[in-house]
Every structure is written in structure tokens, then in C-alpha cells.
C-alpha atoms as a PDB file:
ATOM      1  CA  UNK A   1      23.668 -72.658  -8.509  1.00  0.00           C
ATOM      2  CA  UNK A   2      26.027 -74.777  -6.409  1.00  0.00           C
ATOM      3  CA  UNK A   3      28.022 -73.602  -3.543  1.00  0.00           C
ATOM      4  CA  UNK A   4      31.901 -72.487  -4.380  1.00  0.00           C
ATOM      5  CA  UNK A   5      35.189 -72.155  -2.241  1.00  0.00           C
ATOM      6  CA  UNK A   6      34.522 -68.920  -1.275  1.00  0.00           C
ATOM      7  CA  UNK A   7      31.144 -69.832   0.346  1.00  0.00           C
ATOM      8  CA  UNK A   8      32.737 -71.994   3.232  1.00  0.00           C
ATOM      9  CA  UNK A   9      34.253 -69.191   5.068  1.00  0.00           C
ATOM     10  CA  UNK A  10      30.813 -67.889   4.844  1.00  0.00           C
ATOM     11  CA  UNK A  11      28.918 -70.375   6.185  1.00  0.00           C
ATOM     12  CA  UNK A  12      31.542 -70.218   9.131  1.00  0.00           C
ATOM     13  CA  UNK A  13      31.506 -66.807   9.992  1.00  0.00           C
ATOM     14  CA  UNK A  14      27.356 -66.670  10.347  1.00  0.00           C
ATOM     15  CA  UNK A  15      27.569 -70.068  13.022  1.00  0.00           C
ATOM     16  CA  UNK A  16      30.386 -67.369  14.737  1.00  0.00           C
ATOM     17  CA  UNK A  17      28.231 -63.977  14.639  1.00  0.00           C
ATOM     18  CA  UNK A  18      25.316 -66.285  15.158  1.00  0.00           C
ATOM     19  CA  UNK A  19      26.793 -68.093  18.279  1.00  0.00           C
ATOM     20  CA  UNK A  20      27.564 -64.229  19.525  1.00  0.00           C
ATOM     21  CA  UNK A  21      23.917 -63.521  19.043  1.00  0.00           C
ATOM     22  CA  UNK A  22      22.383 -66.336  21.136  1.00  0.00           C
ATOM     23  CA  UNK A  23      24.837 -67.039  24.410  1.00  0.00           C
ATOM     24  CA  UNK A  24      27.926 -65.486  26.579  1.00  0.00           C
ATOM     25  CA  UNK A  25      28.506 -68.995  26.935  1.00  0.00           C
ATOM     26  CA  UNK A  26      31.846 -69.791  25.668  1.00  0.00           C
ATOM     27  CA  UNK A  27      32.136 -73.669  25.544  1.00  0.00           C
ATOM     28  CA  UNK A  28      28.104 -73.617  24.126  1.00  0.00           C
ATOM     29  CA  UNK A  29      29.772 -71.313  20.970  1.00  0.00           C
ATOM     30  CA  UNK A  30      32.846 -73.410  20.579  1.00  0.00           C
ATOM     31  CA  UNK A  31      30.221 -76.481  20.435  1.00  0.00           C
ATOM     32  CA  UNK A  32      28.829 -74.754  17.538  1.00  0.00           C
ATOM     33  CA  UNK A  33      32.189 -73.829  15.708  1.00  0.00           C
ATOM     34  CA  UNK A  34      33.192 -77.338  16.143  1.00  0.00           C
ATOM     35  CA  UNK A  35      29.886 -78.834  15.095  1.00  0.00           C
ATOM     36  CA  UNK A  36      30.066 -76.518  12.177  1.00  0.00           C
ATOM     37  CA  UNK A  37      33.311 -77.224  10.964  1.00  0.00           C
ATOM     38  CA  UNK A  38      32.133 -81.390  11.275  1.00  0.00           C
ATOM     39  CA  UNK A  39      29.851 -79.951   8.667  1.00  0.00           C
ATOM     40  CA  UNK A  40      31.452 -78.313   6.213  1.00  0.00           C
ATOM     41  CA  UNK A  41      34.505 -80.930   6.529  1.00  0.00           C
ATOM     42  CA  UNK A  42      32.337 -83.345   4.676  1.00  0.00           C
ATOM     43  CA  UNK A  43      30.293 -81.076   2.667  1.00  0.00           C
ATOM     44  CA  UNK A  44      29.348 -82.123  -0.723  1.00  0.00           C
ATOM     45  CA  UNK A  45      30.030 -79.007  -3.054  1.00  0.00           C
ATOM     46  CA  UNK A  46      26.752 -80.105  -4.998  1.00  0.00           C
ATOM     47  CA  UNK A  47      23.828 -78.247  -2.438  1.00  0.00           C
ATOM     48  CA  UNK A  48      23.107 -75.119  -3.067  1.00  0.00           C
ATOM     49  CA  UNK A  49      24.338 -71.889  -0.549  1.00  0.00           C
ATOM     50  CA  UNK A  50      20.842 -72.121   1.020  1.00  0.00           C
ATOM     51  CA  UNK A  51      20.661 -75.179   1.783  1.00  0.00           C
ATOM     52  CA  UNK A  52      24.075 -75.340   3.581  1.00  0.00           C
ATOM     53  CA  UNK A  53      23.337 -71.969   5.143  1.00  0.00           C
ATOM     54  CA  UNK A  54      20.085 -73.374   6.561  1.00  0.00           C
ATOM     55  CA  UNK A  55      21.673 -76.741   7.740  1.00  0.00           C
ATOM     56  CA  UNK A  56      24.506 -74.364   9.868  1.00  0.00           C
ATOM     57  CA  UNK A  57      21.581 -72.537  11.568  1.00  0.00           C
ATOM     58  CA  UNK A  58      19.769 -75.085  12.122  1.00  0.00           C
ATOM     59  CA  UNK A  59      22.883 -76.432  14.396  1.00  0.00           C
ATOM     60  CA  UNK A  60      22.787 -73.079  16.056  1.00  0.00           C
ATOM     61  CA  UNK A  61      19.682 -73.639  16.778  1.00  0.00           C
ATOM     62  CA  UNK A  62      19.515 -76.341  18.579  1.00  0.00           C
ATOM     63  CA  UNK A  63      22.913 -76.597  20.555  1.00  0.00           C
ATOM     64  CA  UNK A  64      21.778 -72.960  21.579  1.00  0.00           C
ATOM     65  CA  UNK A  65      17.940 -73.342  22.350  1.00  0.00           C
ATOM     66  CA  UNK A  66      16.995 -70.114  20.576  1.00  0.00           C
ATOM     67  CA  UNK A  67      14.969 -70.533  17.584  1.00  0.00           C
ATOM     68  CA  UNK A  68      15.342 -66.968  16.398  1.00  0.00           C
ATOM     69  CA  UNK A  69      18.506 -65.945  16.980  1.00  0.00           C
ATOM     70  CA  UNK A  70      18.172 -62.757  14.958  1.00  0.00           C
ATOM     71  CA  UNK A  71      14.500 -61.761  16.136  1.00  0.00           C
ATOM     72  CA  UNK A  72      15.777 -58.436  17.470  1.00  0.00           C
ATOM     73  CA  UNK A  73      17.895 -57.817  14.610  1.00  0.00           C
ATOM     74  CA  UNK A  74      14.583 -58.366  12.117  1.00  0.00           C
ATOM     75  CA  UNK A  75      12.819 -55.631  14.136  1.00  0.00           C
ATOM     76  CA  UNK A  76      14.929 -53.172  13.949  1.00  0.00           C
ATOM     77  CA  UNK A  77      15.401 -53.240  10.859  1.00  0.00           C
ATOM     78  CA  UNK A  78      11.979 -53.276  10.264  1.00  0.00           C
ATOM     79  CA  UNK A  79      12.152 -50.082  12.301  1.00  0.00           C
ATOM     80  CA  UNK A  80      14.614 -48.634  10.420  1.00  0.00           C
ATOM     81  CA  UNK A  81      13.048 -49.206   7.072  1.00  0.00           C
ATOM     82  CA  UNK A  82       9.824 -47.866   8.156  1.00  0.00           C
ATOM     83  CA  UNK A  83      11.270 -44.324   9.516  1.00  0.00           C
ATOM     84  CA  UNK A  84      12.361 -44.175   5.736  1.00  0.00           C
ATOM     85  CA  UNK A  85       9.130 -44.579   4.186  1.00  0.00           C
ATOM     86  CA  UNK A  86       7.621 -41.067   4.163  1.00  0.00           C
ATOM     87  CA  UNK A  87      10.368 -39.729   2.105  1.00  0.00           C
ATOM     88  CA  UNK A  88      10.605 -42.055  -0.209  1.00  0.00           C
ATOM     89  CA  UNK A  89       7.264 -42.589  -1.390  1.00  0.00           C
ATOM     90  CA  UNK A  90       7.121 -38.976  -1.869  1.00  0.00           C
ATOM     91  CA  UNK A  91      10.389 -39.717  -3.880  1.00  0.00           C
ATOM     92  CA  UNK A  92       8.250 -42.086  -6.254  1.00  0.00           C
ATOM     93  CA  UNK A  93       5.433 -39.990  -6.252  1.00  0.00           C
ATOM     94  CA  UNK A  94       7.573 -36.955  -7.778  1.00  0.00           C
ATOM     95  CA  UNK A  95       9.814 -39.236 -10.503  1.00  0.00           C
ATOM     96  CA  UNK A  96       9.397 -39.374 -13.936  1.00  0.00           C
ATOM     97  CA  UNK A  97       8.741 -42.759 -13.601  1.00  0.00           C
ATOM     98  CA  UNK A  98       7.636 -44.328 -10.757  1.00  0.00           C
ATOM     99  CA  UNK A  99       7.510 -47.794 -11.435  1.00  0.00           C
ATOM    100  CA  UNK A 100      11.095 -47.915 -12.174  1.00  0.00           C
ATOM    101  CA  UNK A 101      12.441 -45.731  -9.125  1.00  0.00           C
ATOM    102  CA  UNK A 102      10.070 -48.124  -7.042  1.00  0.00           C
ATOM    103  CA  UNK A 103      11.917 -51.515  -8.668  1.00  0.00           C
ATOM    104  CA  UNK A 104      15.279 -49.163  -7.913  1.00  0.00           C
ATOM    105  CA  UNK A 105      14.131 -48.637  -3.883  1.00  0.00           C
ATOM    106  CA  UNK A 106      12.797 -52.699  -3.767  1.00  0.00           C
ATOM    107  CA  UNK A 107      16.852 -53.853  -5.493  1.00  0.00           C
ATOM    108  CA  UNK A 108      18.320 -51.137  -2.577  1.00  0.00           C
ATOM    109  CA  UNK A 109      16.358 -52.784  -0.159  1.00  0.00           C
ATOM    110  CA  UNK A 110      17.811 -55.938  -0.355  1.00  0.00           C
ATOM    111  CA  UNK A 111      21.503 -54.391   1.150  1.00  0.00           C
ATOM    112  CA  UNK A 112      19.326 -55.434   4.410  1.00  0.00           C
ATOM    113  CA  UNK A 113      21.047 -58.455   5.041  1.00  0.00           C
ATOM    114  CA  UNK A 114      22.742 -60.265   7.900  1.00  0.00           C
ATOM    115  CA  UNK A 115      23.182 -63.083   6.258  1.00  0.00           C
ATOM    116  CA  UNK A 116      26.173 -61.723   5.059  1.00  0.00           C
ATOM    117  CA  UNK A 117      27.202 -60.065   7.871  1.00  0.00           C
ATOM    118  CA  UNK A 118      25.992 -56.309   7.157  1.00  0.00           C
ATOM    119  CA  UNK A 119      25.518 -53.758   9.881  1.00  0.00           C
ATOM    120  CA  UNK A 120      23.779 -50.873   9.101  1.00  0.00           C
ATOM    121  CA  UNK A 121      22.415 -47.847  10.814  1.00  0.00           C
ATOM    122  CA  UNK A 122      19.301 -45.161  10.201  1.00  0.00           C
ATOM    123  CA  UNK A 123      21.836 -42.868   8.545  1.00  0.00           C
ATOM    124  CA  UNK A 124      23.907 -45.254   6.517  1.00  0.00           C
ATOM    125  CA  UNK A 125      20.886 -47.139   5.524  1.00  0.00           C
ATOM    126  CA  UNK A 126      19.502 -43.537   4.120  1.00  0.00           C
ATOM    127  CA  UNK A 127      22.239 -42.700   2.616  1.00  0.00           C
ATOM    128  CA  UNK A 128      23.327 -46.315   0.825  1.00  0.00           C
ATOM    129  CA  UNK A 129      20.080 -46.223  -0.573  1.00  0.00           C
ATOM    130  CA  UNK A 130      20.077 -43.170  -2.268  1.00  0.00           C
ATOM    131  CA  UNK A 131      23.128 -43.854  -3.661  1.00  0.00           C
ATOM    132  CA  UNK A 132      21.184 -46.966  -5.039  1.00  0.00           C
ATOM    133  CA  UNK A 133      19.322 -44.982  -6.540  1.00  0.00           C
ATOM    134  CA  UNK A 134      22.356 -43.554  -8.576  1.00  0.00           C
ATOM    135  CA  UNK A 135      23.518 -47.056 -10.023  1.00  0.00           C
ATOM    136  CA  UNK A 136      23.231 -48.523 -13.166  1.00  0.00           C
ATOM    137  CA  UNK A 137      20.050 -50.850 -13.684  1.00  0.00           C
ATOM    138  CA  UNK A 138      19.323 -52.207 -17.019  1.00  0.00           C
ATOM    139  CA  UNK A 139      16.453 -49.662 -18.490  1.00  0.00           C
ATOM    140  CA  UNK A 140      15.216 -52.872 -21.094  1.00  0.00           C
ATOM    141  CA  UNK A 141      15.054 -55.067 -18.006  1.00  0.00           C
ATOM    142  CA  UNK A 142      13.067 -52.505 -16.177  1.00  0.00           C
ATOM    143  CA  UNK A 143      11.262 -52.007 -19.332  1.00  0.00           C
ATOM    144  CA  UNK A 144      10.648 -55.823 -20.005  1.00  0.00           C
ATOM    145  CA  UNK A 145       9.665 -56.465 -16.293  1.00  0.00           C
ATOM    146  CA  UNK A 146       7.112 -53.699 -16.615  1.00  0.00           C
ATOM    147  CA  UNK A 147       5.978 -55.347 -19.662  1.00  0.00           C
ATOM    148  CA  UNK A 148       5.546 -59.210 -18.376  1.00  0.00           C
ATOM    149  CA  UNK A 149       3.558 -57.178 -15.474  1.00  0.00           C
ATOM    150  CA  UNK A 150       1.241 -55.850 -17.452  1.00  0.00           C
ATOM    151  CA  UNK A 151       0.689 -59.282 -19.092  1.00  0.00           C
ATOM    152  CA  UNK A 152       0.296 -61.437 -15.807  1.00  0.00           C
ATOM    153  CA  UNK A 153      -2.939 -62.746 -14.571  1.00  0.00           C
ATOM    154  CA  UNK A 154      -0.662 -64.730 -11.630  1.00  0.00           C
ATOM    155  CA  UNK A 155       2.485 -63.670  -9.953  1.00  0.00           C
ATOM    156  CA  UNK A 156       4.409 -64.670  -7.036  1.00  0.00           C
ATOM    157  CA  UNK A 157       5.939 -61.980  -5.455  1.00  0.00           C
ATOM    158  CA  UNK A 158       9.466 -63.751  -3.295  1.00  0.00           C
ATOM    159  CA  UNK A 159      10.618 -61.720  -0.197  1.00  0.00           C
ATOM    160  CA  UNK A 160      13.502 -62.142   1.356  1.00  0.00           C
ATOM    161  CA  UNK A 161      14.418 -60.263   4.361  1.00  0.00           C
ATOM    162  CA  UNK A 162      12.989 -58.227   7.333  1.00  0.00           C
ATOM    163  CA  UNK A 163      12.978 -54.939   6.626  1.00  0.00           C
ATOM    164  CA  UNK A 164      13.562 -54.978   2.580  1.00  0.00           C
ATOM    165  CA  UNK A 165       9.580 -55.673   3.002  1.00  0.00           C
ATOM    166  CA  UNK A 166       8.974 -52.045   3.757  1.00  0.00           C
ATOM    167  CA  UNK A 167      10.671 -51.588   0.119  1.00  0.00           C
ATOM    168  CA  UNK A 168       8.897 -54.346  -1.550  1.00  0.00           C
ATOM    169  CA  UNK A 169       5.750 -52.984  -0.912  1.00  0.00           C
ATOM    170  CA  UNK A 170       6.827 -49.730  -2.599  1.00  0.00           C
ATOM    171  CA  UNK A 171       7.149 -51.803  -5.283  1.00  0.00           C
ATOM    172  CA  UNK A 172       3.907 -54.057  -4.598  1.00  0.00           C
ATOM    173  CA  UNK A 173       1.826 -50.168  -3.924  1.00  0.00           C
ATOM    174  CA  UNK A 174       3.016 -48.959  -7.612  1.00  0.00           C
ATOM    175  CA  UNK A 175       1.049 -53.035  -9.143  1.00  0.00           C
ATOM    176  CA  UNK A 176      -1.970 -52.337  -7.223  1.00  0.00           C
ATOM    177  CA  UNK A 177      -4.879 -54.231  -9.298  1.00  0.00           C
ATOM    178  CA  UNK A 178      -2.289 -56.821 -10.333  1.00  0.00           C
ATOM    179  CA  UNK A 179      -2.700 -60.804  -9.056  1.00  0.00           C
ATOM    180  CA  UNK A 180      -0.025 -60.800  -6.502  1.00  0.00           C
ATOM    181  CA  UNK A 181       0.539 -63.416  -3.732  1.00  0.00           C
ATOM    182  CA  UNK A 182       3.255 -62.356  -1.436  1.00  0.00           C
ATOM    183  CA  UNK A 183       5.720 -64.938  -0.273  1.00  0.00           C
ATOM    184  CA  UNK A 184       8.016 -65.293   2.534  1.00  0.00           C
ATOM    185  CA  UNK A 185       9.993 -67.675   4.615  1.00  0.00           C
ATOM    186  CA  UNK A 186       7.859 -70.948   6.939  1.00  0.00           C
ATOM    187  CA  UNK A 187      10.314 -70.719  10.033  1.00  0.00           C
ATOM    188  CA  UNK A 188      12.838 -68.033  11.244  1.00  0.00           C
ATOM    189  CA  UNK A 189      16.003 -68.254   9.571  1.00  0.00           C
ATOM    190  CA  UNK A 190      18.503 -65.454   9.460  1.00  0.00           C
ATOM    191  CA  UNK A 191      17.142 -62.281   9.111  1.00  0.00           C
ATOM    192  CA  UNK A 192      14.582 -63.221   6.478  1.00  0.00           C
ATOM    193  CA  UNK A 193      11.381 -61.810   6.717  1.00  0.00           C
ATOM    194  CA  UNK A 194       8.171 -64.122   8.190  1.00  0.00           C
ATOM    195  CA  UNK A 195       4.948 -63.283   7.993  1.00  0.00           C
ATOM    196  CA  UNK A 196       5.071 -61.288  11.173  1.00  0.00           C
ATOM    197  CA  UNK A 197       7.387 -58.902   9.098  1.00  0.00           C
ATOM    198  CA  UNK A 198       4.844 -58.530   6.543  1.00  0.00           C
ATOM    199  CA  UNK A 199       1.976 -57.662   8.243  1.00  0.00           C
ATOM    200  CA  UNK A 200       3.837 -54.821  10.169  1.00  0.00           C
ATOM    201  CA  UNK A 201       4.735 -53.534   6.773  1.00  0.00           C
ATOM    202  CA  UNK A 202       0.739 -53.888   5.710  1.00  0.00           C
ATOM    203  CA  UNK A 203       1.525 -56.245   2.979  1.00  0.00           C
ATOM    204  CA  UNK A 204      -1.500 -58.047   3.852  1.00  0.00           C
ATOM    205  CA  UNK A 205      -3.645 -55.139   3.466  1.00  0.00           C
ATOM    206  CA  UNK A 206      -2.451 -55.051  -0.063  1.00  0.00           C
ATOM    207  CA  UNK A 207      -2.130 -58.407  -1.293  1.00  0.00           C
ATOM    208  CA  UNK A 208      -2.407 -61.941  -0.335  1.00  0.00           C
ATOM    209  CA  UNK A 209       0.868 -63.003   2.121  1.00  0.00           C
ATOM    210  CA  UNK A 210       1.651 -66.613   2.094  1.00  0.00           C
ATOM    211  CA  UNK A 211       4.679 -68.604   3.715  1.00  0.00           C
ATOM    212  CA  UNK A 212       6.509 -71.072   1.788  1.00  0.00           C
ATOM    213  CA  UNK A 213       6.642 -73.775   4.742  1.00  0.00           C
ATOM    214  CA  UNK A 214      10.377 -73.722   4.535  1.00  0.00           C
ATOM    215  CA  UNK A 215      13.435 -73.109   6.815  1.00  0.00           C
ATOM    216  CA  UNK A 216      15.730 -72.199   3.822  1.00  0.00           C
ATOM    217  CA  UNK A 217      16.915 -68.577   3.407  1.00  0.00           C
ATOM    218  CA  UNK A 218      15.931 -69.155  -0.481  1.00  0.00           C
ATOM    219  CA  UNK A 219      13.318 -71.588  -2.112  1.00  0.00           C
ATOM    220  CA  UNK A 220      13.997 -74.798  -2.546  1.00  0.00           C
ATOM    221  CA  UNK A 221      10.875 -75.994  -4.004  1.00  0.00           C
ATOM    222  CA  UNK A 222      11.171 -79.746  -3.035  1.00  0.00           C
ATOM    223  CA  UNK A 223      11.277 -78.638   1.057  1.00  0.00           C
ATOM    224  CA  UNK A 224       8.252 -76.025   0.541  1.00  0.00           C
ATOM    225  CA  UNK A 225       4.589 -76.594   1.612  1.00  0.00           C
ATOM    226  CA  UNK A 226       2.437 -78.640  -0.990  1.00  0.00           C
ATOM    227  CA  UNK A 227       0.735 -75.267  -1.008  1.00  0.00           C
ATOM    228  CA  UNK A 228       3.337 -72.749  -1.936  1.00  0.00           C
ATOM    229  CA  UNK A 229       4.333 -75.429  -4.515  1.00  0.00           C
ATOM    230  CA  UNK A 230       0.960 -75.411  -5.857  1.00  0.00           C
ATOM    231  CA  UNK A 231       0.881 -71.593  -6.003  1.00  0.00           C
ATOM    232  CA  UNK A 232       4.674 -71.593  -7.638  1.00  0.00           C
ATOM    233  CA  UNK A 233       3.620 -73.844 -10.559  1.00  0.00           C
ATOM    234  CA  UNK A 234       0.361 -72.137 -11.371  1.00  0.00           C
ATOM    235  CA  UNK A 235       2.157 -68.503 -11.134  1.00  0.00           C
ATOM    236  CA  UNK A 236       2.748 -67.199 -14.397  1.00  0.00           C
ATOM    237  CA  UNK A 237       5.222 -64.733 -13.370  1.00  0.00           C
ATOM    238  CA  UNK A 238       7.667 -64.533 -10.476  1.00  0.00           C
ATOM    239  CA  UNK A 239       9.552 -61.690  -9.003  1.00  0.00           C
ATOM    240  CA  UNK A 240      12.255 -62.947  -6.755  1.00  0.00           C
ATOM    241  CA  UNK A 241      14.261 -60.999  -4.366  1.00  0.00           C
ATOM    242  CA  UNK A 242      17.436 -61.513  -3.241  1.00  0.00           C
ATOM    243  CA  UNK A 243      20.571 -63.868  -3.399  1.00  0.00           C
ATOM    244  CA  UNK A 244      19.293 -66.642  -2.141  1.00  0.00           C
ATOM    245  CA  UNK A 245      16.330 -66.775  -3.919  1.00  0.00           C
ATOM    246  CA  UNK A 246      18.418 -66.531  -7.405  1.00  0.00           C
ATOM    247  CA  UNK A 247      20.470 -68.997  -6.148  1.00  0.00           C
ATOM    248  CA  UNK A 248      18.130 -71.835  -5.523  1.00  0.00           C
ATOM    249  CA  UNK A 249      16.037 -71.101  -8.460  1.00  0.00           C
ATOM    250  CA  UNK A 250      18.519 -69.715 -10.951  1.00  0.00           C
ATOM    251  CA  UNK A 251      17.820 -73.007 -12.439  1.00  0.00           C
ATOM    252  CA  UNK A 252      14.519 -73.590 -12.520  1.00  0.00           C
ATOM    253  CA  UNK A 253      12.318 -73.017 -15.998  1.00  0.00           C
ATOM    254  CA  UNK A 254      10.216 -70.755 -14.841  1.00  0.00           C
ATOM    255  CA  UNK A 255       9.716 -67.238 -15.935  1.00  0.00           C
ATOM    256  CA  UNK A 256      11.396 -65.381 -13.040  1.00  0.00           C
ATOM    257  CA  UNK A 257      12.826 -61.682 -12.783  1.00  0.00           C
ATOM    258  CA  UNK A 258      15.721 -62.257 -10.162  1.00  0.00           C
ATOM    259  CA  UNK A 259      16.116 -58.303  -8.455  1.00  0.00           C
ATOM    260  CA  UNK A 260      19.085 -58.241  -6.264  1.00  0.00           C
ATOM    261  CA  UNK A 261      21.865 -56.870  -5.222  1.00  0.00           C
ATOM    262  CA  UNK A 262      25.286 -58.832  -5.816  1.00  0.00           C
ATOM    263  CA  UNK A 263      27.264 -59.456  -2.192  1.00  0.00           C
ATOM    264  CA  UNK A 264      29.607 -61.921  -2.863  1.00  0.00           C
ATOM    265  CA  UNK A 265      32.162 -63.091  -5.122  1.00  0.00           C
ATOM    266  CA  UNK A 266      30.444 -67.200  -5.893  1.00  0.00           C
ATOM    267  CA  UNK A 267      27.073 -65.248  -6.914  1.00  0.00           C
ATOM    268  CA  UNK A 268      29.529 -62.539  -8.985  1.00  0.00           C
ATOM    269  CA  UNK A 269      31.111 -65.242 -10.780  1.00  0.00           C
ATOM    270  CA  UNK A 270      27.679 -67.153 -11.495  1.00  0.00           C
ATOM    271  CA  UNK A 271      25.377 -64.196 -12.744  1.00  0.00           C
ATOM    272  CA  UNK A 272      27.615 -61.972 -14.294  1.00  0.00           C
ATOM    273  CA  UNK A 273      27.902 -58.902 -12.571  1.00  0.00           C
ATOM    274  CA  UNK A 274      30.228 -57.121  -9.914  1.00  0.00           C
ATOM    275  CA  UNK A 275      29.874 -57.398  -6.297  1.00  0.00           C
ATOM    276  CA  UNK A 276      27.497 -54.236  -5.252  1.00  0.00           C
ATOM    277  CA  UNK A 277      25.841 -54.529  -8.602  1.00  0.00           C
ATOM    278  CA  UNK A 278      22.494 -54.050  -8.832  1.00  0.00           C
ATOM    279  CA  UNK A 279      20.882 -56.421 -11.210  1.00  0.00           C
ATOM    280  CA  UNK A 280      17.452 -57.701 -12.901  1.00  0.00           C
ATOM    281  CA  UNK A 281      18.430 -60.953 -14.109  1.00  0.00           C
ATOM    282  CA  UNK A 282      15.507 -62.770 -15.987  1.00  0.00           C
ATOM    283  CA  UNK A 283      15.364 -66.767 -15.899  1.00  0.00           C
ATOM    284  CA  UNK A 284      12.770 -69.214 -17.627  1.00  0.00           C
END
């Protein structure tokens, strides 16, 4: 999907909470703002949200000289998510069915996200996600994920932020014995997760972790690793999660199960649902 009107004011609001992040220094911020605004002046409305989201960052980057603006941000979130575990694997192991309140706690991970400018405690983290839990999600696309699962001898498993990894492997625990590679971002960007992030979650333990060579907070294929290309094409399932994951391969034919929560009105619009939906949205 292509970025819409509503993303611009977006993109400028991360470059300001971004500049906050990284420097005190006022004029070194308004060099950013300004830069940024250059940017999105002449933006072509034809790139996807990623890609612009990455270009903005990577100005913050370099006209602040930190390359991870948001590394303290990713671990405590990790943090966070990880003080939650106990009771909610003990929450799967008591459902009915556990495969679908695990793909419920890996969709109400995904509210982890300061790419859109969430902030979010122990306690209101606990308690959005067991409202989560509450929401309407699609039983046949449950069902139907569950299904292609069981029929896989390949899938690529897409992460997309620090902390939601302690929820994906909730998810990932419930397929053990099933092919899974687990992917996740080349270079910090945001607050997506690295492999750093999934290793202190013990994703590794479980299942192969790869990184996708890429500076995007999504996948765009053509600026991954000849690798993680390699491994998309010959998966013959992928779970993807996250916005912009479904937004830079919304369009790709590929069999993909998109799991994500909706945060903004451009990806409302495009898939379908309301903002603070929670969605399984199949592709290819």
C-alpha cells in the first residue's frame, strides 16, 4: 500500500519525539524538523509508509549521531513484556483452545509500538491486553491459519517490534515441531525488534532467528539481504506481524496471514477494518 495524507503528520511527529529522544540540543532538533519537512515537501505519494518512515530516521540518525535512538525504549519494553509472561502462558495453558488465545496474545502484542507514538506502562500494558483478549477476531481466519499451519513444511515467521517478541513466541511455543524461521529487522529502526530482542525472549532456543538485512520498519523485499530473500521465496507460508509489515507486502502474491492490530486511519481505509481492530487479514 502507498502512503496517504494522513501519513505526513506522522512521519513528522516521530522526527519530533525522535529528536526528543536523542539530544537537549535545540538547534540539532530544529535541524531535523527542517530537514524533515525538505523531505516530505517533495515526497512522492507512491513509496510505501515504511519506506518514508525509514528515510525520516535515517535523517535522525545522522544529524543526531545516535544510531538507536529508541534502544532504551526496546528494553523496557522487553522488560515489561517479560514480567507478563508467567500469567499468561498459564492463561493458554487453561483455554479451551490454546492455539487461538495464543494468535489472540501475539495480535495484542503488537499495541507495543512507538512508531506510532504509544506509551504504555506495566499496568496499562496488562490490562490493554486482556481486553484484547475480549475483541472480535475472525474464528474462520483463526481456523484457516491453523489449517495452512498444519499444512506447511516452510514458514517465515515476521516480527515486528521489541517486546511483542515475548508474545510471538507464545504463539511460536504453541507450533513447536513446525519449520519456522524467525525474522526480524537488519539495523535498529524504531522500536522494532533485532535480533538482540529475540534472543532475550529465547526465540533462538526455539526456532531458527534470522535478520532481514534491512533498515525498514516493514519488508521491502528489494532492500533485504540476498538471504532473507532467498528464505522469503522458498517459504511456503508467512505469518506477518504488524502494520508495517502488511503494508509493504499487502501486495505481494504470496500466501501471507497479516496479524495486526489497526492504528491508524491510511491502514483503516486500506484493509478494511476500524482503528483498534484486531485483524487476520490473509494475502496471496
Amino acid at each position: 500500500m502507498r502512503i496517504g495524507l494522513g501519513c505526513i503528520p506522522c512521519f513528522l511527529r516521530q522526527a519530533f519525539e525522535a529528536g526528543a529522544l536523542v539530544t537537549d540540543d535545540q538547534e540539532i532538533r530544529e535541524r531535523i524538523l527542517r530537514e524533515v519537512l525538505s523531505r516530505l515537501t517533495n515526497q512522492s505519494f507512491d513509496k510505501t509508509p515504511p519506506s518514508v518512515g525509514r528515510d525520516i530516521h535515517r535523517i535522525v540518525k545522522l544529524l543526531s549521531g545516535d544510531n538507536d535512538p529508541y534502544l532504551e525504549i526496546k528494553r523496557n519494553s522487553n522488560y515489561l513484556a517479560m514480567r507478563l509472561m508467567p500469567a499468561l502462558k498459564e492463561l493458554i495453558r487453561s483455554s479451551a483452545d490454546p492455539f487461538e488465545t495464543a494468535v489472540r496474545l501475539a495480535i495484542a502484542g503488537n499495541m507495543i509500538d512507538y512508531g506510532q507514538g504509544d506509551r504504555i506502562g506495566e499496568e496499562g500494558l496488562r490490562k490493554t491486553v486482556f481486553q484484547c483478549l475480549d475483541q472480535p477476531v475472525s474464528k474462520d481466519s483463526i481456523n484457516e491459519l491453523r489449517e495452512e499451519i498444519e499444512k506447511a513444511s516452510n514458514i517465515v515467521y515476521l516480527g515486528d517490534n521489541a517486546g511483542e517478541v515475548f508474545f510471538d513466541r507464545l504463539l511460536i511455543e504453541e507450533l513447536e515441531g513446525y519449520p519456522i524461521k524467525f525474522v526480524v529487522r537488519g539495523v535498529p529502526i524504531i522500536n522494532d525488534a533485532l535480533k538482540e530482542d529475540a534472543k532475550m525472549v529465547g526465540l533462538d532456543k526455539l526456532v531458527r532467528v534470522v535478520d532481514n538485512g534491512s533498515d525498514v520498519p516493514g519488508t521491502i523485499l528489494e532492500e533485504c539481504s540476498q538471504e532473507f530473500k532467498g528464505q522469503f521465496r522458498e517459504a511456503d507460508l508467512v505469518i506477518a506481524k504488524g502494520q508495517g509489515n502488511y503494508e509493504t507486502l499487502s501486495d505481494e502474491q504470496k500466501k501471507t496471514f497479516f496479524l495486526l492490530k489497526v492504528k491508524c486511519s491510511v491502514v483503516s481505509e486500506h484493509i478494511g477494518y476500524q482503528e483498534g481492530d484486531m485483524v487476520i487479514v490473509r494475502s496471496g
